[in-house]
N, C-alpha and C. Protein backbone atom coordinates (compact mmCIF):
# COMPACT_ATOMS: atom_id res chain seq x y z
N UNK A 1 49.56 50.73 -86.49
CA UNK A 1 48.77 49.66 -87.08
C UNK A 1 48.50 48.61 -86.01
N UNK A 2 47.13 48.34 -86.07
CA UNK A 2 46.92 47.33 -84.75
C UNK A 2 46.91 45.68 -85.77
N UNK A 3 46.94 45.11 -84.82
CA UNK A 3 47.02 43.37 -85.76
C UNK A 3 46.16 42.20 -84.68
N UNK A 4 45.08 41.86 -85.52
CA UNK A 4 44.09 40.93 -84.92
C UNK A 4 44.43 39.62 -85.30
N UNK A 5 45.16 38.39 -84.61
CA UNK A 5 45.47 37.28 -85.25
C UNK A 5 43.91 36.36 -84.51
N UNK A 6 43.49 35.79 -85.56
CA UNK A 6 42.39 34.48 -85.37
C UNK A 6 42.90 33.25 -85.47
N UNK A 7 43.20 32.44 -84.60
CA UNK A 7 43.78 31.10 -84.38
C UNK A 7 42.17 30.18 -85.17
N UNK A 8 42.26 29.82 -86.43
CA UNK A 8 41.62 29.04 -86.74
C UNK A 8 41.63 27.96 -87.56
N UNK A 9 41.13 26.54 -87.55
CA UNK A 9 41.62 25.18 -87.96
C UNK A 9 40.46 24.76 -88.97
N UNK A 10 40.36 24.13 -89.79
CA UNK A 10 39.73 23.15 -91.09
C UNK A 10 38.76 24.37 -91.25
N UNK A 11 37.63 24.05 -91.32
CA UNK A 11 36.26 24.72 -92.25
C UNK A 11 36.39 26.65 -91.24
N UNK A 12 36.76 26.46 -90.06
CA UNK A 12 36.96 27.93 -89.36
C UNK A 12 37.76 28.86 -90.32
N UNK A 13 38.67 28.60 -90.99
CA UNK A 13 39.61 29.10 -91.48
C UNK A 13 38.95 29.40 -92.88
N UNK A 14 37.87 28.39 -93.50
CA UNK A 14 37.33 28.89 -94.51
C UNK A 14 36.33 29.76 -94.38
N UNK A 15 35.90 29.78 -93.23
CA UNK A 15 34.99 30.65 -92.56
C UNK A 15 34.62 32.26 -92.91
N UNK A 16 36.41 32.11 -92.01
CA UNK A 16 36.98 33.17 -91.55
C UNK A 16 37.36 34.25 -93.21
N UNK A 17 37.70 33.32 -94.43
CA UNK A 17 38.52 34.10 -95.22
C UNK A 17 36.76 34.50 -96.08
N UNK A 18 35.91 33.90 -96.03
CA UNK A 18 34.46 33.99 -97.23
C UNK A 18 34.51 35.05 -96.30
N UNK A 19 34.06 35.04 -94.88
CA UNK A 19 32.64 36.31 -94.19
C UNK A 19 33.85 37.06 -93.75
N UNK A 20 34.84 37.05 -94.83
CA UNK A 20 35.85 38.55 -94.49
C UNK A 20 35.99 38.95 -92.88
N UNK A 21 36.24 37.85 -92.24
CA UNK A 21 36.65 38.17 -91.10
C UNK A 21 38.04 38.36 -90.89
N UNK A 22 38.57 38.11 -91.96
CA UNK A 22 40.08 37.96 -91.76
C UNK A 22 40.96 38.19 -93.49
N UNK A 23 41.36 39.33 -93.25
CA UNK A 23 41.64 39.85 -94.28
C UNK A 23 43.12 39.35 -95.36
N UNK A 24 44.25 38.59 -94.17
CA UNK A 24 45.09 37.36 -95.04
C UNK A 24 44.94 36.17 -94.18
N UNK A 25 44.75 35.34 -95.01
CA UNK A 25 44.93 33.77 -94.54
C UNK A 25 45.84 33.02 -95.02
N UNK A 26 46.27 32.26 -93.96
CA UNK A 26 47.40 31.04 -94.53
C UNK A 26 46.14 29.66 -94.27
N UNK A 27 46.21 29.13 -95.28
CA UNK A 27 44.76 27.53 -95.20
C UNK A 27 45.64 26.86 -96.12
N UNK A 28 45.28 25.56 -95.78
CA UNK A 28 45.97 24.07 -96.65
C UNK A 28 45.00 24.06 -97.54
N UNK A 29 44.07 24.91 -98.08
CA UNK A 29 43.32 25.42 -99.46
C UNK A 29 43.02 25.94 -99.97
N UNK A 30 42.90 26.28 -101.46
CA UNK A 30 42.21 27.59 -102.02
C UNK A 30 40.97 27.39 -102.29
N UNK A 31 39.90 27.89 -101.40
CA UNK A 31 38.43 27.73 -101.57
C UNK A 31 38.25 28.73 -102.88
N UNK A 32 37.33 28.24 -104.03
CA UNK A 32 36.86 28.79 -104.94
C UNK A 32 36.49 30.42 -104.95
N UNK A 33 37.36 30.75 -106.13
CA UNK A 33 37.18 31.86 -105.96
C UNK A 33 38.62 32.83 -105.33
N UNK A 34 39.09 32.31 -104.89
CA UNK A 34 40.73 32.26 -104.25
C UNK A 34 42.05 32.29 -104.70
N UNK A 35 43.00 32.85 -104.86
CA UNK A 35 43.93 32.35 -105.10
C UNK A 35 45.38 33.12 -104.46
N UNK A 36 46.48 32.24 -104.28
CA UNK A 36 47.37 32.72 -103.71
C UNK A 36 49.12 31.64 -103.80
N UNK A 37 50.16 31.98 -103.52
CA UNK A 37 51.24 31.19 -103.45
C UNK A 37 51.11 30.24 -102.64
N UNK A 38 51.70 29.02 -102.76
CA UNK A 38 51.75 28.06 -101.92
C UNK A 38 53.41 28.14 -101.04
N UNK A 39 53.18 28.51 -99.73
CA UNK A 39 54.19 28.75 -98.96
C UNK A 39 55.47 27.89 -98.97
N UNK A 40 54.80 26.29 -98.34
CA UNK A 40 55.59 25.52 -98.28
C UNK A 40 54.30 24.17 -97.93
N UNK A 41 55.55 22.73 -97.81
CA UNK A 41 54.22 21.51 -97.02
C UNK A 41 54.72 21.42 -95.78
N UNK A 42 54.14 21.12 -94.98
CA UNK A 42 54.13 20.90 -93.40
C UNK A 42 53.66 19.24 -93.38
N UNK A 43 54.27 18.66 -92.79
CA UNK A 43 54.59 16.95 -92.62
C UNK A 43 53.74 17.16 -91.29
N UNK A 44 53.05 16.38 -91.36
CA UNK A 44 51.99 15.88 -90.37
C UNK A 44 52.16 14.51 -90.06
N UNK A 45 53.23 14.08 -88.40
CA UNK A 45 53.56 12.80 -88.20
C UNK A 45 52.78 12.32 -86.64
N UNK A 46 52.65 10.96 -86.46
CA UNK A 46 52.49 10.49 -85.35
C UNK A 46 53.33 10.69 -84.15
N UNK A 47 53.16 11.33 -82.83
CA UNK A 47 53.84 11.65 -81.95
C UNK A 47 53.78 11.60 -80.32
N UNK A 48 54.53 11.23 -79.58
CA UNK A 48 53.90 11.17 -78.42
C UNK A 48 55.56 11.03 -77.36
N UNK A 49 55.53 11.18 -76.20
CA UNK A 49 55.89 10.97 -74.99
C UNK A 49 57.14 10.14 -75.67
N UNK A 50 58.52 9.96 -75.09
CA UNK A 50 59.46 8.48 -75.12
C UNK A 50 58.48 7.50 -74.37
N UNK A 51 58.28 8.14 -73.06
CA UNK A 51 57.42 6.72 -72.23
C UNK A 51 56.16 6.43 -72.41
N UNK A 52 55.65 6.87 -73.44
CA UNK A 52 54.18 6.84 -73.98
C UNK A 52 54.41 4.54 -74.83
N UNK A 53 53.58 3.86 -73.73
CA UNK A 53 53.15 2.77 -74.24
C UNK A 53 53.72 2.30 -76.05
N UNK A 54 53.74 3.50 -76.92
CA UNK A 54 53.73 3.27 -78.67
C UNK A 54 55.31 3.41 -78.61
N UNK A 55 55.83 4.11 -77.82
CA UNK A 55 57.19 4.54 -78.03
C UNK A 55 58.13 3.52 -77.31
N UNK A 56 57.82 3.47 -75.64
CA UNK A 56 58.85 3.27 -74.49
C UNK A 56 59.75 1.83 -75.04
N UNK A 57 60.41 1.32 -75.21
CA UNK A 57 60.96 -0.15 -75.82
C UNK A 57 60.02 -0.81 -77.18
N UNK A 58 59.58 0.38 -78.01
CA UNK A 58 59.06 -0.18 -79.28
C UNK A 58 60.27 0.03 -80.71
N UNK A 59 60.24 -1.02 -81.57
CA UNK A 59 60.64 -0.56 -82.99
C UNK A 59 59.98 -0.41 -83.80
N UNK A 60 58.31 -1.38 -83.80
CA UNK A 60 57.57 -1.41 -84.86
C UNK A 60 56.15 -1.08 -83.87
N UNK A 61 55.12 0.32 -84.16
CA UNK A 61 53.78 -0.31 -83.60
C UNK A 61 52.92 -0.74 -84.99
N UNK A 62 52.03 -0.90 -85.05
CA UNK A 62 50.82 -1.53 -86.21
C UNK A 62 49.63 -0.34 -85.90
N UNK A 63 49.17 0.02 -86.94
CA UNK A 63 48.15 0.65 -87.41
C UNK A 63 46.94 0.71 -86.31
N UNK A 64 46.87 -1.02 -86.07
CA UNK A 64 45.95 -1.89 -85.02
C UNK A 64 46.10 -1.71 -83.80
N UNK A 65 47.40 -1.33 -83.37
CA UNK A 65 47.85 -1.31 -81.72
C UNK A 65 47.63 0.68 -82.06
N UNK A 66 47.95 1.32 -82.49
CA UNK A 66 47.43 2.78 -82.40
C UNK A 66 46.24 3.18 -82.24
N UNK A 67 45.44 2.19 -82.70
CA UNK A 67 43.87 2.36 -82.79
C UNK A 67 43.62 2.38 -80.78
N UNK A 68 44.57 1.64 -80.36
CA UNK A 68 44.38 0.75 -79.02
C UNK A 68 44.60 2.14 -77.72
N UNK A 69 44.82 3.50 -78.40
CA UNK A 69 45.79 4.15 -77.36
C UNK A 69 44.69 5.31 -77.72
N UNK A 70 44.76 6.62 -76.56
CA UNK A 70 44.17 7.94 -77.11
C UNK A 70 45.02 8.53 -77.83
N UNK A 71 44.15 9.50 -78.14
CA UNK A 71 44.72 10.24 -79.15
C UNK A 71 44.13 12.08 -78.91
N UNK A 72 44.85 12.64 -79.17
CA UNK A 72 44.20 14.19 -79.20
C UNK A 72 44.01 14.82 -80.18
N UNK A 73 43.21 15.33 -80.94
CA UNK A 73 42.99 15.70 -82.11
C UNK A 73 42.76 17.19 -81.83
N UNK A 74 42.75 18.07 -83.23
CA UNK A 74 42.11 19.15 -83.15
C UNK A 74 40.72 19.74 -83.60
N UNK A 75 40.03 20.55 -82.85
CA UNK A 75 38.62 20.66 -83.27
C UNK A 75 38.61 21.34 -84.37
N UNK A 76 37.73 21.44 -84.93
CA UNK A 76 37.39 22.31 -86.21
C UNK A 76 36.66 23.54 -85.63
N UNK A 77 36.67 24.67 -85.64
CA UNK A 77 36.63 25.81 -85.73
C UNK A 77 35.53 26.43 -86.32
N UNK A 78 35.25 25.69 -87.18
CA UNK A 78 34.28 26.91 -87.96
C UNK A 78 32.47 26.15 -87.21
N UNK A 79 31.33 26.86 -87.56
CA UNK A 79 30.33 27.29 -87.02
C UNK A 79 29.59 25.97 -87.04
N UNK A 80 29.81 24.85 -88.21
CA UNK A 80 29.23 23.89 -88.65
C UNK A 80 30.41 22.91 -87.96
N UNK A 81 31.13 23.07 -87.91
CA UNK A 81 32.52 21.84 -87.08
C UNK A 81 31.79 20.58 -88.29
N UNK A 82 31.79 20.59 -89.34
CA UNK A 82 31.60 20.04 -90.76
C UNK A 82 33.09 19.25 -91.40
N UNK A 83 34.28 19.71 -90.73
CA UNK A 83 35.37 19.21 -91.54
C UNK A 83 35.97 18.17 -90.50
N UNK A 84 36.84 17.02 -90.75
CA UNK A 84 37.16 15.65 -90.08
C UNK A 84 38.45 16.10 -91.11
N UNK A 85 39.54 15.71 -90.42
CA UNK A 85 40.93 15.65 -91.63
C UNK A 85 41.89 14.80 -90.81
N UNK A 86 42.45 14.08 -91.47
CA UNK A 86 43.80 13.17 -90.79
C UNK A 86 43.44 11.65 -90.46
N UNK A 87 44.31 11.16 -90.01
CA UNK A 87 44.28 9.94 -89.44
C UNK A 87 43.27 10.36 -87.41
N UNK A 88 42.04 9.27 -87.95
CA UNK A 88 40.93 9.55 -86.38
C UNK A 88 40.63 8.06 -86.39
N UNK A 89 41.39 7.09 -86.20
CA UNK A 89 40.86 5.68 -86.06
C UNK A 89 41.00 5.68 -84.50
N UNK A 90 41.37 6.32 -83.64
CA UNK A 90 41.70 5.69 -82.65
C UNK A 90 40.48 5.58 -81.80
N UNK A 91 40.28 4.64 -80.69
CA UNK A 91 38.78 4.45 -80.06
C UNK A 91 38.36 5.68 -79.09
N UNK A 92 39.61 5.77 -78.83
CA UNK A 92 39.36 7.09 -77.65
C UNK A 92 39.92 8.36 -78.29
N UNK A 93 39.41 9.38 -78.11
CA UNK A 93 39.70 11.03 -78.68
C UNK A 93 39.76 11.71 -77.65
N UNK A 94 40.73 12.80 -77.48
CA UNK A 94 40.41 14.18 -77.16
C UNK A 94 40.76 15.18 -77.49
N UNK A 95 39.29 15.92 -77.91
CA UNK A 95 39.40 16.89 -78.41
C UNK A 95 40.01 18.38 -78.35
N UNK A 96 40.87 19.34 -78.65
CA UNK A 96 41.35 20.44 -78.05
C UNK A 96 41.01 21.64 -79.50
N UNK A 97 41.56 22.56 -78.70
CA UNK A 97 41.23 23.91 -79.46
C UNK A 97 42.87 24.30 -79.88
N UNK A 98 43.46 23.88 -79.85
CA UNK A 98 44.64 24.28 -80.31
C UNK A 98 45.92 23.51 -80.11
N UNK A 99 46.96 23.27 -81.05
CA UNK A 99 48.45 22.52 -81.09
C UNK A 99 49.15 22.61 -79.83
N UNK A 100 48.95 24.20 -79.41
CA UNK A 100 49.71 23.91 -78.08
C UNK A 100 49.38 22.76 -76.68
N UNK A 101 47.99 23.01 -77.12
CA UNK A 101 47.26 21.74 -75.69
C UNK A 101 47.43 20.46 -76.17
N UNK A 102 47.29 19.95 -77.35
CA UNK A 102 47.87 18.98 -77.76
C UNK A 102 49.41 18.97 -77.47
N UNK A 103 50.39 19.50 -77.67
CA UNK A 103 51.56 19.17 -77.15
C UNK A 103 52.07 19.25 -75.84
N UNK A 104 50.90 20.19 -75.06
CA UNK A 104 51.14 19.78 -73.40
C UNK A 104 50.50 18.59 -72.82
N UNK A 105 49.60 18.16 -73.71
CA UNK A 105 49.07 16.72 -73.35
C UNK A 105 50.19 15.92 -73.82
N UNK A 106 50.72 15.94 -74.97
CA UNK A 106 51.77 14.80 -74.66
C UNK A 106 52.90 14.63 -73.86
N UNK A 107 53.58 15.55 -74.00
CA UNK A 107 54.61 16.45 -72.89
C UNK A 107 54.23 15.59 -71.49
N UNK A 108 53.06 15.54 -71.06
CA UNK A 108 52.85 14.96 -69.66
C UNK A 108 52.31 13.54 -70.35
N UNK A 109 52.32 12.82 -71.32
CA UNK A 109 52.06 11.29 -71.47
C UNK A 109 50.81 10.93 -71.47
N UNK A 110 49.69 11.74 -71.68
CA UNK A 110 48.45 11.27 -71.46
C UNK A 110 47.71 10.74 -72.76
N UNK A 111 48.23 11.03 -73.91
CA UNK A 111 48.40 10.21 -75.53
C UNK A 111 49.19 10.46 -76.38
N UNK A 112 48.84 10.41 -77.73
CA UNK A 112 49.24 10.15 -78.81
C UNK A 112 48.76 11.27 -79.52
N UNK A 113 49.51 12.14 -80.57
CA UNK A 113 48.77 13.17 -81.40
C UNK A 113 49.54 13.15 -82.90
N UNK A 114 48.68 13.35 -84.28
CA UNK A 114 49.51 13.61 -85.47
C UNK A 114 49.45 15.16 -85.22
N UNK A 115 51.09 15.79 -85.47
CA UNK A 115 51.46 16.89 -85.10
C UNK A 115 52.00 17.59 -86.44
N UNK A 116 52.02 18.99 -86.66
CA UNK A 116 53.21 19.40 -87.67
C UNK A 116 54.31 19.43 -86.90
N UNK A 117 55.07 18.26 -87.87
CA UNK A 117 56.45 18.12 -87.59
C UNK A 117 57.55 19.23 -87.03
N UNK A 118 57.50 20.70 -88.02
CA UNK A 118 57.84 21.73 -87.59
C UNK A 118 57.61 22.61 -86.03
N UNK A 119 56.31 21.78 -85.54
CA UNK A 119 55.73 22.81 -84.23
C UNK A 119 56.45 22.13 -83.15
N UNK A 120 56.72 20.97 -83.07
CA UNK A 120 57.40 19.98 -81.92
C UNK A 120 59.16 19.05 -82.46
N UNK A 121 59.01 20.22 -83.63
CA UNK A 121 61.17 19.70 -83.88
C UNK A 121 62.06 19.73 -82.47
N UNK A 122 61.48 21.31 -82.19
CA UNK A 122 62.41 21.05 -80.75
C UNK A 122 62.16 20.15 -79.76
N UNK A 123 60.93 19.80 -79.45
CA UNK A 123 61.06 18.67 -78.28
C UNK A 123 61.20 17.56 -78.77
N UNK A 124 61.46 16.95 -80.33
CA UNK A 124 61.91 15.99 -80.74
C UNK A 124 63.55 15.96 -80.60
N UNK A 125 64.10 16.73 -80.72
CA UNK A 125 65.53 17.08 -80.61
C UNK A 125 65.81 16.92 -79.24
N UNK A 126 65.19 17.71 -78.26
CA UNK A 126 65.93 17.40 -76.64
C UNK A 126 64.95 15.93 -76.57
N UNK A 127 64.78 15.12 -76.96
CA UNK A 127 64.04 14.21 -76.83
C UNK A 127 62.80 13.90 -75.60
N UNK A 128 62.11 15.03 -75.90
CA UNK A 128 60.95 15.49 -75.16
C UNK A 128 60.03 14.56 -75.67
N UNK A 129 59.40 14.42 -76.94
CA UNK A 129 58.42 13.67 -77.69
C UNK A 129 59.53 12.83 -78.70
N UNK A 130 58.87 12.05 -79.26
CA UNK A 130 59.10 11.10 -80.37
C UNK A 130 58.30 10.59 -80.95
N UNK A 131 58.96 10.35 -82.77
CA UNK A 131 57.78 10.12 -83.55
C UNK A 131 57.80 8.76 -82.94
N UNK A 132 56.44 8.19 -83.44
CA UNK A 132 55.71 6.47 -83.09
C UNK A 132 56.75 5.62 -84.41
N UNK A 133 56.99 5.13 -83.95
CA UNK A 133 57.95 3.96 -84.73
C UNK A 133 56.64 2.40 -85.62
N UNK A 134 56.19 3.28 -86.50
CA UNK A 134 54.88 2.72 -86.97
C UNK A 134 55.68 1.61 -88.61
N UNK A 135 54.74 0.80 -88.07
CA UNK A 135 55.41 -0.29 -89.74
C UNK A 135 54.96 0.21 -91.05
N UNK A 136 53.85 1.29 -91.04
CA UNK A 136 53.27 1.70 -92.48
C UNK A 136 53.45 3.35 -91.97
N UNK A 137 54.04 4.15 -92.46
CA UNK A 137 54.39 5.47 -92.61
C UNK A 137 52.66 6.37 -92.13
N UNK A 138 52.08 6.97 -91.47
CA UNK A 138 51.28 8.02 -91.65
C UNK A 138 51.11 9.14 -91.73
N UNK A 139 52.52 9.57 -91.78
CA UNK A 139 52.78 11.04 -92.26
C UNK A 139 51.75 11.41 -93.64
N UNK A 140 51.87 12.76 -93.01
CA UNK A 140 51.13 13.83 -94.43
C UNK A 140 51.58 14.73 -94.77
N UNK A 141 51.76 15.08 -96.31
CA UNK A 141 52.37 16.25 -96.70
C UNK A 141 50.95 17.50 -96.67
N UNK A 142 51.32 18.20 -95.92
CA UNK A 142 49.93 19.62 -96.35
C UNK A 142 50.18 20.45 -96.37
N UNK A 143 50.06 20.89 -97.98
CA UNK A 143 50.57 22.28 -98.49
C UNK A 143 49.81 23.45 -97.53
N UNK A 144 50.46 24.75 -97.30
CA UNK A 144 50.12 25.90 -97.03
C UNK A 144 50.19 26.97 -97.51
N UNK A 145 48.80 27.60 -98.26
CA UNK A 145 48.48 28.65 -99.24
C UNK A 145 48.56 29.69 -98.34
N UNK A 146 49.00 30.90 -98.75
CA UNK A 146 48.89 32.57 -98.21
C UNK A 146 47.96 33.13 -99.09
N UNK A 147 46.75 33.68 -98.76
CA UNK A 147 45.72 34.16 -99.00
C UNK A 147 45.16 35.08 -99.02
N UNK A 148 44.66 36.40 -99.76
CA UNK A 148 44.02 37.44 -99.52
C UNK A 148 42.57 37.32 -99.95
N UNK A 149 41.86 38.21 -98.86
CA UNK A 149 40.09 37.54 -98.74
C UNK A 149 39.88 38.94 -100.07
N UNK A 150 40.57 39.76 -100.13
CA UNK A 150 39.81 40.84 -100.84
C UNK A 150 40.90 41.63 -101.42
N UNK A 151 42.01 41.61 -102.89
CA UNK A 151 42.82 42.27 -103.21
C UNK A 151 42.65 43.39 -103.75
N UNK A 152 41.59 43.28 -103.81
CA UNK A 152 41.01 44.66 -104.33
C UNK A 152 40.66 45.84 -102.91
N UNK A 153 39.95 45.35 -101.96
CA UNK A 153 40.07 46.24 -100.85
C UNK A 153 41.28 46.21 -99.87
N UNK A 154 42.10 45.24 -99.88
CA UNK A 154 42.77 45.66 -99.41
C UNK A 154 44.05 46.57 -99.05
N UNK A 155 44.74 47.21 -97.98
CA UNK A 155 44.82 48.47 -97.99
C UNK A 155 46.63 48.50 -97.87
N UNK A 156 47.43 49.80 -97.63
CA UNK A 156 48.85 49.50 -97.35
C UNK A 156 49.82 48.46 -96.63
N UNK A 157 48.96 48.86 -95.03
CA UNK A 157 49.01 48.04 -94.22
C UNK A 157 48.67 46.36 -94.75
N UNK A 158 48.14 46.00 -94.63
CA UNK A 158 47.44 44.48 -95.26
C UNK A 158 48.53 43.81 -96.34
N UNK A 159 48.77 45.12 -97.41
CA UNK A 159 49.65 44.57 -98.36
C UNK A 159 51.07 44.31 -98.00
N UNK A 160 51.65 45.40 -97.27
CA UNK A 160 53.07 44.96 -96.74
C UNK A 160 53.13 43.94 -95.76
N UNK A 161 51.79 43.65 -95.12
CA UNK A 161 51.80 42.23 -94.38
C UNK A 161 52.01 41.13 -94.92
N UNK A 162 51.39 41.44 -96.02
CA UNK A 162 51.05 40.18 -96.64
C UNK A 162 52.30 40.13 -97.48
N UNK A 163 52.90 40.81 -97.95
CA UNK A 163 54.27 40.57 -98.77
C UNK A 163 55.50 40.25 -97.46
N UNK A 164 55.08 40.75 -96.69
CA UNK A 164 56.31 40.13 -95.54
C UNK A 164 56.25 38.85 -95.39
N UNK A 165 54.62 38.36 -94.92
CA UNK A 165 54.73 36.75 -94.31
C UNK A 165 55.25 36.02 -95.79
N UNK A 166 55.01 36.48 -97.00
CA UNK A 166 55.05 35.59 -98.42
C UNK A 166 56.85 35.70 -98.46
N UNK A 167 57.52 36.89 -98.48
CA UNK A 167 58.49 36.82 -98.14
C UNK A 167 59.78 36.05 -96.98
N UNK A 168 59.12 36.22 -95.51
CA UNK A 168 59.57 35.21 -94.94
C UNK A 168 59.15 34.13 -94.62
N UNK A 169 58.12 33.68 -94.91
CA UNK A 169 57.73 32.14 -94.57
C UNK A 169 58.38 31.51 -96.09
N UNK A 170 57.65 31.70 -97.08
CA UNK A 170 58.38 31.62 -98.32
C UNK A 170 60.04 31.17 -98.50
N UNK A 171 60.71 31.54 -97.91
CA UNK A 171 62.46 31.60 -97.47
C UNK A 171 62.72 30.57 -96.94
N UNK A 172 61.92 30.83 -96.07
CA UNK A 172 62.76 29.28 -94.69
C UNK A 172 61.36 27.97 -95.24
N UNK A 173 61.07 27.99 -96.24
CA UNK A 173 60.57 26.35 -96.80
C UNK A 173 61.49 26.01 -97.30
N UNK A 174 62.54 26.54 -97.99
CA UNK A 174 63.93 26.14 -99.15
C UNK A 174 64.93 25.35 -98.01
């Protein structure tokens, strides 16, 4: 059995599951017509560098002084790049194609990113990154649905995939 993974973010991902490009999806939605278990939520927090300006000798930053710093966001994916999601006040952006470049941009101090909490635990732990010590909370809870584009066509293979990831991702949310 061969396995094609598509790294894709906001409207890409809805893209991907309508024009059956991708036969299970995990998306923070069930587009109409859809349906599936909800895995677990993934906490989406403010994050950056210890010596990153928001962090280095801060207890409190303001909403106002974050606006003041870059930030790296992730692009949207799909064909229309139509979807915006999260906290984007900040004046300066940069844009990337994926979590990992966002966390090697912070890693070397060059901004600020809202991250899933889960993807950068470990460099919060060796105290690689740290959350922003913000006076109003901007964390986000965002659920994650497991998805089949077609239960009706789909085949052995597909199904024991799809009962594995529901099985172990499913587990380690508890």
């Amino acid at each position: 059995t061969r396995l094609r993974v598509l790294e894709t973010s906001l409207s890409g991902t809805t893209e991907a599951l309508l024009e059956r490009r991708a036969d299970i999806v995990i998306h923070t939605q069930t587009p109409p017509g859809f349906t599936g278990p909800k895995l677990r939520d993934v906490i989406m927090a403010p994050v950056a560098s210890p010596a990153h300006p928001l962090i280095k000798d801060r207890n409190e930053v303001s909403e106002m002084e974050l606006r003041q710093h870059r930030q790296v966001v992730l692009r949207d994916t799909g064909s229309r790049r139509e979807v915006d999601s999260g906290w984007l006040q900040a004046e300066q952006r940069w844009t990337v194609s994926h979590f990992s470049t966002s966390i090697k941009m912070l890693l070397s101090g060059l901004a600020f990113a809202m991250l899933p909490v889960n993807w950068v635990q470990t460099y919060l732990d060796r105290g690689e990154l740290a959350r922003i010590p913000l006076q109003t909370s901007l964390d986000r809870n965002i659920p994650l649905y497991l998805l089949l584009a077609d239960r009706d066509a789909a085949g052995p293979a597909t199904r024991a995939l799809y009962d594995m990831l529901l099985q172990e991702l499913g587990r380690r949310a508890g």
